[in-house]
N, C-alpha and C. Protein backbone atom coordinates (compact mmCIF):
# COMPACT_ATOMS: atom_id res chain seq x y z
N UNK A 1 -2.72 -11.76 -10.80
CA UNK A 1 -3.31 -11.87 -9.49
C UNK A 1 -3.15 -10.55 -8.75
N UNK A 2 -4.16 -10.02 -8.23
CA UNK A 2 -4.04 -8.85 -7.62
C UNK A 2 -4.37 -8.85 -6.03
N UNK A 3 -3.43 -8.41 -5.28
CA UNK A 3 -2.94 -8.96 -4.01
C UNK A 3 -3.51 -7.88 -3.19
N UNK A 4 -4.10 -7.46 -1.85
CA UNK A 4 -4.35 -5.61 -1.31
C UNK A 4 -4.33 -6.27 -0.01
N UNK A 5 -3.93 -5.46 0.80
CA UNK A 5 -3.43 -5.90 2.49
C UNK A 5 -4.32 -4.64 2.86
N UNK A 6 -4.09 -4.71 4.18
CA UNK A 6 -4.72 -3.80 5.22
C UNK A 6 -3.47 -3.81 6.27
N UNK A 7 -2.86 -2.65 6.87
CA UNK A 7 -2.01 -2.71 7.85
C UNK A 7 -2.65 -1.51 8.82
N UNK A 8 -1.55 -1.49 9.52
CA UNK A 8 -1.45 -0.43 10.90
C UNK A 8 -0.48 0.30 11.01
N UNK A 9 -0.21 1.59 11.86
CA UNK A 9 0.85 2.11 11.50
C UNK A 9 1.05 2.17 13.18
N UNK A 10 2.51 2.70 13.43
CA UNK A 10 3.35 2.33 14.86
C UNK A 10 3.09 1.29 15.10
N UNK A 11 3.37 0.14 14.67
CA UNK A 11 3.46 -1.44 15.14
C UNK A 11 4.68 -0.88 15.97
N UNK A 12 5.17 -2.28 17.08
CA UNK A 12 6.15 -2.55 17.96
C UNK A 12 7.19 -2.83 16.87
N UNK A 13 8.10 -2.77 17.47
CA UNK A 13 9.35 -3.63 16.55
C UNK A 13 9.06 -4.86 16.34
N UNK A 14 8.73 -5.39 17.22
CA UNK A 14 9.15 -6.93 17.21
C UNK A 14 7.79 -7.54 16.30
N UNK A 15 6.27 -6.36 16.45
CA UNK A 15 5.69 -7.05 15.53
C UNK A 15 5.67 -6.71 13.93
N UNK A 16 6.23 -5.46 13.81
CA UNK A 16 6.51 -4.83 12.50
C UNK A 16 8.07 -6.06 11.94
N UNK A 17 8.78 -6.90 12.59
CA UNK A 17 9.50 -7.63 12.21
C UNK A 17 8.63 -8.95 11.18
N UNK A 18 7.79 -9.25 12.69
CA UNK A 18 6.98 -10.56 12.10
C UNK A 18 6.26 -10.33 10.63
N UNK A 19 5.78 -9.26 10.93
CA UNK A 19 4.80 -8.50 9.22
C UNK A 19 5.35 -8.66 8.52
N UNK A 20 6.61 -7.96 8.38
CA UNK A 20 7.64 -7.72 7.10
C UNK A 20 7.86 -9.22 6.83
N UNK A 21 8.74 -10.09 7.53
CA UNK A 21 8.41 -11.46 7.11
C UNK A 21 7.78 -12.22 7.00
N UNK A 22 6.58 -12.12 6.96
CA UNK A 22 5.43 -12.41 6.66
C UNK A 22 4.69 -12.09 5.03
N UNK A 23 5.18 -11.00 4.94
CA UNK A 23 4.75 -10.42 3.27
C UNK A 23 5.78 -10.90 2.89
N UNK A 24 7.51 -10.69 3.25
CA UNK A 24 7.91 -11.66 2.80
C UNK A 24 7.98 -12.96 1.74
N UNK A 25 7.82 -13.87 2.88
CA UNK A 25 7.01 -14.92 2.25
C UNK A 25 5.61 -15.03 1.82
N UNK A 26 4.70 -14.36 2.04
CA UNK A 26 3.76 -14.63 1.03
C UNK A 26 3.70 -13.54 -0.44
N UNK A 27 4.54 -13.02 -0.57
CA UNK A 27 5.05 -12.42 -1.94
C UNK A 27 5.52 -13.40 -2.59
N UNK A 28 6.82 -14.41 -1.88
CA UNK A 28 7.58 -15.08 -2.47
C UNK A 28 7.06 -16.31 -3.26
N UNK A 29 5.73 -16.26 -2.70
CA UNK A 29 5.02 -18.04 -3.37
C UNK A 29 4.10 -17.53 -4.56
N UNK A 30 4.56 -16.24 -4.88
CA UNK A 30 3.36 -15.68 -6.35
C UNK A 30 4.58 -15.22 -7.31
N UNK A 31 3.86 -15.52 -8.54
CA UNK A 31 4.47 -15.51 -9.74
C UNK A 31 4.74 -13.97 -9.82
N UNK A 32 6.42 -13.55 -10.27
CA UNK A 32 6.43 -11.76 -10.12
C UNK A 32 5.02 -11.52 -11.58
N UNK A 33 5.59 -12.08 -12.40
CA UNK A 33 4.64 -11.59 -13.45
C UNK A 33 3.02 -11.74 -14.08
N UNK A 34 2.39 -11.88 -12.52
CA UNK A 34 0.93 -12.22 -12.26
C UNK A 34 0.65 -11.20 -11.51
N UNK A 35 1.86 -10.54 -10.46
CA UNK A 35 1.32 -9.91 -9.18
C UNK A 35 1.05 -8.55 -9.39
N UNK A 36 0.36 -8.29 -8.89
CA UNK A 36 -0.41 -6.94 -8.84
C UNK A 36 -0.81 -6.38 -7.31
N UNK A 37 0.26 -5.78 -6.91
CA UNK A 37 -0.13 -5.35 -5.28
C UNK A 37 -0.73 -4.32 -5.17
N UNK A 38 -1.52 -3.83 -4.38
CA UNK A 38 -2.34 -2.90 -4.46
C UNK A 38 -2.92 -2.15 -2.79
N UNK A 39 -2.85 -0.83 -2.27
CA UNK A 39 -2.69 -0.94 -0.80
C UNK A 39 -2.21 1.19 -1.30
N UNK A 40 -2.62 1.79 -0.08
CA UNK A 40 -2.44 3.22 -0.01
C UNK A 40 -0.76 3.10 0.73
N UNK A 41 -0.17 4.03 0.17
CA UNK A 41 1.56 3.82 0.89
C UNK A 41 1.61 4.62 1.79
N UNK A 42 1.32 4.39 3.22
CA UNK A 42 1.51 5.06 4.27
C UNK A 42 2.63 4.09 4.89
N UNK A 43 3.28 4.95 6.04
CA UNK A 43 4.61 4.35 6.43
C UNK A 43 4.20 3.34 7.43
N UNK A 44 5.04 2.35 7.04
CA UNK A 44 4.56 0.90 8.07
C UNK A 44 4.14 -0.40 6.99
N UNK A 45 3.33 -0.84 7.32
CA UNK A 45 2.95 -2.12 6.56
C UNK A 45 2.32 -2.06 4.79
N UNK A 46 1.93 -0.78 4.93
CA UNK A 46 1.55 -0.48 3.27
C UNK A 46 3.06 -0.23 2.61
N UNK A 47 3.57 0.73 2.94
CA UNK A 47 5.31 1.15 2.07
C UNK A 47 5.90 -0.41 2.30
N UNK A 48 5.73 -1.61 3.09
CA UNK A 48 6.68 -2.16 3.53
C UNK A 48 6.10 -3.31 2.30
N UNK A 49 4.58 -3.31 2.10
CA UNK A 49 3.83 -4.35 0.78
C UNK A 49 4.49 -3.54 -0.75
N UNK A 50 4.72 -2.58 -0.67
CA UNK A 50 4.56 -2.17 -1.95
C UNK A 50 6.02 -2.46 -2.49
N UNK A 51 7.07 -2.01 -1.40
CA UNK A 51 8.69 -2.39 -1.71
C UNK A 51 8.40 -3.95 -1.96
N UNK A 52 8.01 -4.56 -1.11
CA UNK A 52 8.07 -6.04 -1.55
C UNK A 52 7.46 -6.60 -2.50
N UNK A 53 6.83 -5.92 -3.29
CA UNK A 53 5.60 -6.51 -4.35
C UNK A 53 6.99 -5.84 -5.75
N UNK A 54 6.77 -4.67 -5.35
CA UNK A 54 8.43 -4.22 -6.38
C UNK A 54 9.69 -4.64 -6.38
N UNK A 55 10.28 -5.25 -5.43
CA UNK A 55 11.06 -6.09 -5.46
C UNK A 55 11.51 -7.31 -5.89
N UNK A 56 9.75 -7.95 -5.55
CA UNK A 56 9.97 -9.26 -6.35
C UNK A 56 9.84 -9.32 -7.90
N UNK A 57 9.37 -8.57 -8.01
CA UNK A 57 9.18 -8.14 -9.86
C UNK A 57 7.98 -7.55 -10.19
N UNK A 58 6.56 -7.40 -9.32
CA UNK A 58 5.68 -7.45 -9.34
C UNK A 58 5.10 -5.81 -9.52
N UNK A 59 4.06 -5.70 -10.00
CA UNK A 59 3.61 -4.46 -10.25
C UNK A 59 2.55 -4.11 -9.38
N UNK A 60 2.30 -2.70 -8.86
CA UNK A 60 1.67 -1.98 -7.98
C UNK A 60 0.95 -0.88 -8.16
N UNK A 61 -0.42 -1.19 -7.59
CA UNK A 61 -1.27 -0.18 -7.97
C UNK A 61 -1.72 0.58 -6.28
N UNK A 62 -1.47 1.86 -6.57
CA UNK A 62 -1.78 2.85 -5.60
C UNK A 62 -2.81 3.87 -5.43
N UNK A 63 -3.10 3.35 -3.82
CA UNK A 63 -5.32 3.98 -3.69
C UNK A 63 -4.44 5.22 -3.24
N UNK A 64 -4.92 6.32 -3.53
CA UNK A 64 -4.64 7.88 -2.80
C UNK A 64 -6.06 8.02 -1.98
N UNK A 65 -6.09 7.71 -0.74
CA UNK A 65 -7.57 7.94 -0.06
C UNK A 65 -7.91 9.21 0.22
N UNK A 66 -7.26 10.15 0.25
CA UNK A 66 -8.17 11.86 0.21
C UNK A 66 -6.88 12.75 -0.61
N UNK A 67 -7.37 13.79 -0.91
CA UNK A 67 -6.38 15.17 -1.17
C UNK A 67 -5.41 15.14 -0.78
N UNK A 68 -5.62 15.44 0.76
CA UNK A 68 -4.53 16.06 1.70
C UNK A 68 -3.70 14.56 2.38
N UNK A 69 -3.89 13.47 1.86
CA UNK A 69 -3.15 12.12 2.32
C UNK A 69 -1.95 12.71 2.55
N UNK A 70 -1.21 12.96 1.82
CA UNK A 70 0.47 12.63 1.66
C UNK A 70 0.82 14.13 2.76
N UNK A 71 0.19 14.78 3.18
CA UNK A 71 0.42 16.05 3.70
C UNK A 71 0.33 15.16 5.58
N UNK A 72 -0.70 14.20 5.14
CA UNK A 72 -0.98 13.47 6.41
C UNK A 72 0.37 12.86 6.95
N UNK A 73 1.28 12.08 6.34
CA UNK A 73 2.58 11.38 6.65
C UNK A 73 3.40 12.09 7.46
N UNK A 74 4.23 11.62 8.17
CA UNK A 74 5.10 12.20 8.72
C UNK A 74 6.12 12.40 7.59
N UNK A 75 6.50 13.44 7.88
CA UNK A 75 7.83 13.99 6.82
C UNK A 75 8.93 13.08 6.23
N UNK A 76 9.23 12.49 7.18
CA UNK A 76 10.50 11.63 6.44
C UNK A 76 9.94 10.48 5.97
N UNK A 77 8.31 10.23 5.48
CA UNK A 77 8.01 9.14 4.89
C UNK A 77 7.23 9.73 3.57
N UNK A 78 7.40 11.18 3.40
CA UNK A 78 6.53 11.65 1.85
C UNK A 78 7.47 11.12 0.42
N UNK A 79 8.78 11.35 0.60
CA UNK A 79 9.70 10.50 -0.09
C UNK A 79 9.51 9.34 -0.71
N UNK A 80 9.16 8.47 0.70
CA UNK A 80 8.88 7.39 0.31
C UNK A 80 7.56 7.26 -0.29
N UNK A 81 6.43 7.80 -0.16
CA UNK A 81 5.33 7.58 -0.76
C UNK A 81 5.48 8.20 -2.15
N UNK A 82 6.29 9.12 -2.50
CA UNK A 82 5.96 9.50 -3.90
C UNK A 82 6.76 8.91 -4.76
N UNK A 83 7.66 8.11 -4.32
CA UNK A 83 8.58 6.95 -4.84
C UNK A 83 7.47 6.00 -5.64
N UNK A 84 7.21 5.28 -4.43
CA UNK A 84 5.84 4.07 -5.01
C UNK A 84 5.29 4.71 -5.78
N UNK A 85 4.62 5.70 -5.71
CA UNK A 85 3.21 6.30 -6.21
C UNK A 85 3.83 6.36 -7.49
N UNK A 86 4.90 6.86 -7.69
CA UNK A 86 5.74 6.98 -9.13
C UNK A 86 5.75 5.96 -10.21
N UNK A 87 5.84 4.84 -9.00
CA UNK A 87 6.00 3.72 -9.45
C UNK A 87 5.14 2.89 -10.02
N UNK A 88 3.85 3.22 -9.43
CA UNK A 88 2.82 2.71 -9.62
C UNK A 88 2.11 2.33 -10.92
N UNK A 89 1.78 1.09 -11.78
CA UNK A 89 1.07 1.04 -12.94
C UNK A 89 0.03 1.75 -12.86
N UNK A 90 -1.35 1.84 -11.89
CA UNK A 90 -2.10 2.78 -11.62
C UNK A 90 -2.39 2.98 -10.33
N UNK A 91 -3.02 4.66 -10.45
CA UNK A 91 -3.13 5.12 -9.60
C UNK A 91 -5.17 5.54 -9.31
N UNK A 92 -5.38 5.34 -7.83
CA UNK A 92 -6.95 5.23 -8.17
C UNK A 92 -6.95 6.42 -6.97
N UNK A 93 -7.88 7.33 -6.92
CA UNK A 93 -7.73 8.23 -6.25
C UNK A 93 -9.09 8.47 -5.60
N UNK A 94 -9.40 8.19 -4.25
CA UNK A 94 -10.83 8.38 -3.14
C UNK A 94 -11.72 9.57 -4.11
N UNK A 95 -10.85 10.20 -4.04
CA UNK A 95 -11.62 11.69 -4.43
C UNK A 95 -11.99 12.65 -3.06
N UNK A 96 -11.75 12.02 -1.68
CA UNK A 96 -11.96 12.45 -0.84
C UNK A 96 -11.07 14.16 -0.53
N UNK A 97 -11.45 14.74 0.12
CA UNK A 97 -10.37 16.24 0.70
C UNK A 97 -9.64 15.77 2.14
N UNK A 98 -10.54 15.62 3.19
CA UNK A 98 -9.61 15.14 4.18
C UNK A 98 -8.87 13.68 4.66
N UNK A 99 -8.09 13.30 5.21
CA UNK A 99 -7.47 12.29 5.50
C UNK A 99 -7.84 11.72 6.85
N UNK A 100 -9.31 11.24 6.69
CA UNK A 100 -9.72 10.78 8.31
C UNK A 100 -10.27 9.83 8.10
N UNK A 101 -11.22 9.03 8.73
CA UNK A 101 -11.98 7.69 9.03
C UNK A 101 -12.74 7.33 7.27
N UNK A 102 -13.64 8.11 7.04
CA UNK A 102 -14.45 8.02 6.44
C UNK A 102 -13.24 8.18 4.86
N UNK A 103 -12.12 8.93 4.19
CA UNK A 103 -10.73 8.51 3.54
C UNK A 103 -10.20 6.73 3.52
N UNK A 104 -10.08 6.54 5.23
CA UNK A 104 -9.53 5.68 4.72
C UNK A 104 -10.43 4.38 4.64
N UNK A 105 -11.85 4.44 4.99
CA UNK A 105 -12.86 3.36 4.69
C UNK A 105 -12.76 3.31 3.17
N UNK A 106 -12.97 4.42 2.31
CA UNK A 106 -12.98 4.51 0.84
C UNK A 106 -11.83 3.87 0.65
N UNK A 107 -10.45 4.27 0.82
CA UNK A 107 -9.44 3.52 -0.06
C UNK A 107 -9.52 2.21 0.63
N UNK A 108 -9.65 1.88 1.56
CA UNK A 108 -10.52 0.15 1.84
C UNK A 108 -11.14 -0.33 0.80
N UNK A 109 -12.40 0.49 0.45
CA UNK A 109 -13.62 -0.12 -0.26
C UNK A 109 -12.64 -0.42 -1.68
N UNK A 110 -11.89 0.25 -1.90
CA UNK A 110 -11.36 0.23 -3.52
C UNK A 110 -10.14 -0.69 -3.72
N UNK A 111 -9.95 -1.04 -2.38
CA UNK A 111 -8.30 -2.11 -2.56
C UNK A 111 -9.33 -3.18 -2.86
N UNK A 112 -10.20 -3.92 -1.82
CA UNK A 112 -11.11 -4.76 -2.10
C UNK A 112 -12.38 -4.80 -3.55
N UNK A 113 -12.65 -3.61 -3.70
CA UNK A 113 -13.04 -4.05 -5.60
C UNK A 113 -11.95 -4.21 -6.53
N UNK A 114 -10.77 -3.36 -6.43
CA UNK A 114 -9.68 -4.41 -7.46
C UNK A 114 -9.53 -5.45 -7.08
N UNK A 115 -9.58 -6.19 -5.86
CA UNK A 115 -9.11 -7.90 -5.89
C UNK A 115 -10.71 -8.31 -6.49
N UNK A 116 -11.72 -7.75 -6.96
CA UNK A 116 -12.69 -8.61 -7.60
C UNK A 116 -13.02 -8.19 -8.78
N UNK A 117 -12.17 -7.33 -9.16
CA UNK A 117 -12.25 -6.88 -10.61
C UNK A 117 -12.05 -8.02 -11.51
């Protein structure tokens, strides 16, 4: 089963709480060895799907939506993205150069054709 979220980044605390438990539990009601999470690892609700999809046992596939993505992150979250990305069974890449609107519509379009692959 191949799973792809859509998040936001600077949530509040209190709603970046609710999210996290929220993937949470809906990680927890899928088989680890069906799951297939899938989502670009920017800091916030994507890094927060991908730890939890790897945690539960589950394997993860990572959209790179332009070139210059990971240059896009704030610094103390490139770590974390090249962790996942490491991690990743595959990796699908925009092909895009910059990291703006029209980047992250593409790695959109591509989380949503793997869940209908």
């Amino acid at each position: 089963m191949r799973l792809g979220i859509m998040g936001h980044r600077g949530l509040s605390p209190q709603v970046e709480a609710q999210v996290h438990t929220f993937l949470c539990e809906l990680i927890d009601g899928i088989a680890a060895e069906e799951l297939v999470g899938t989502r670009w690892v920017s800091d916030g609700p994507g890094a927060w799907f991908a730890q939890i999809v790897l945690a539960h046992g589950g394997r993860l596939g990572v959209v790179i939506p332009a070139v210059g993505y990971r240059e896009s992150l704030p610094d103390r979250h490139r770590p974390v993205h090249d962790e996942l990305t490491a991690r990743a069974v595959e990796v699908h890449r925009a092909g895009l150069r910059e990291p703006n609107a029209r980047a992250h519509q593409a790695g959109t379009d591509i989380v949503v054709a793997w869940q209908t692959d």
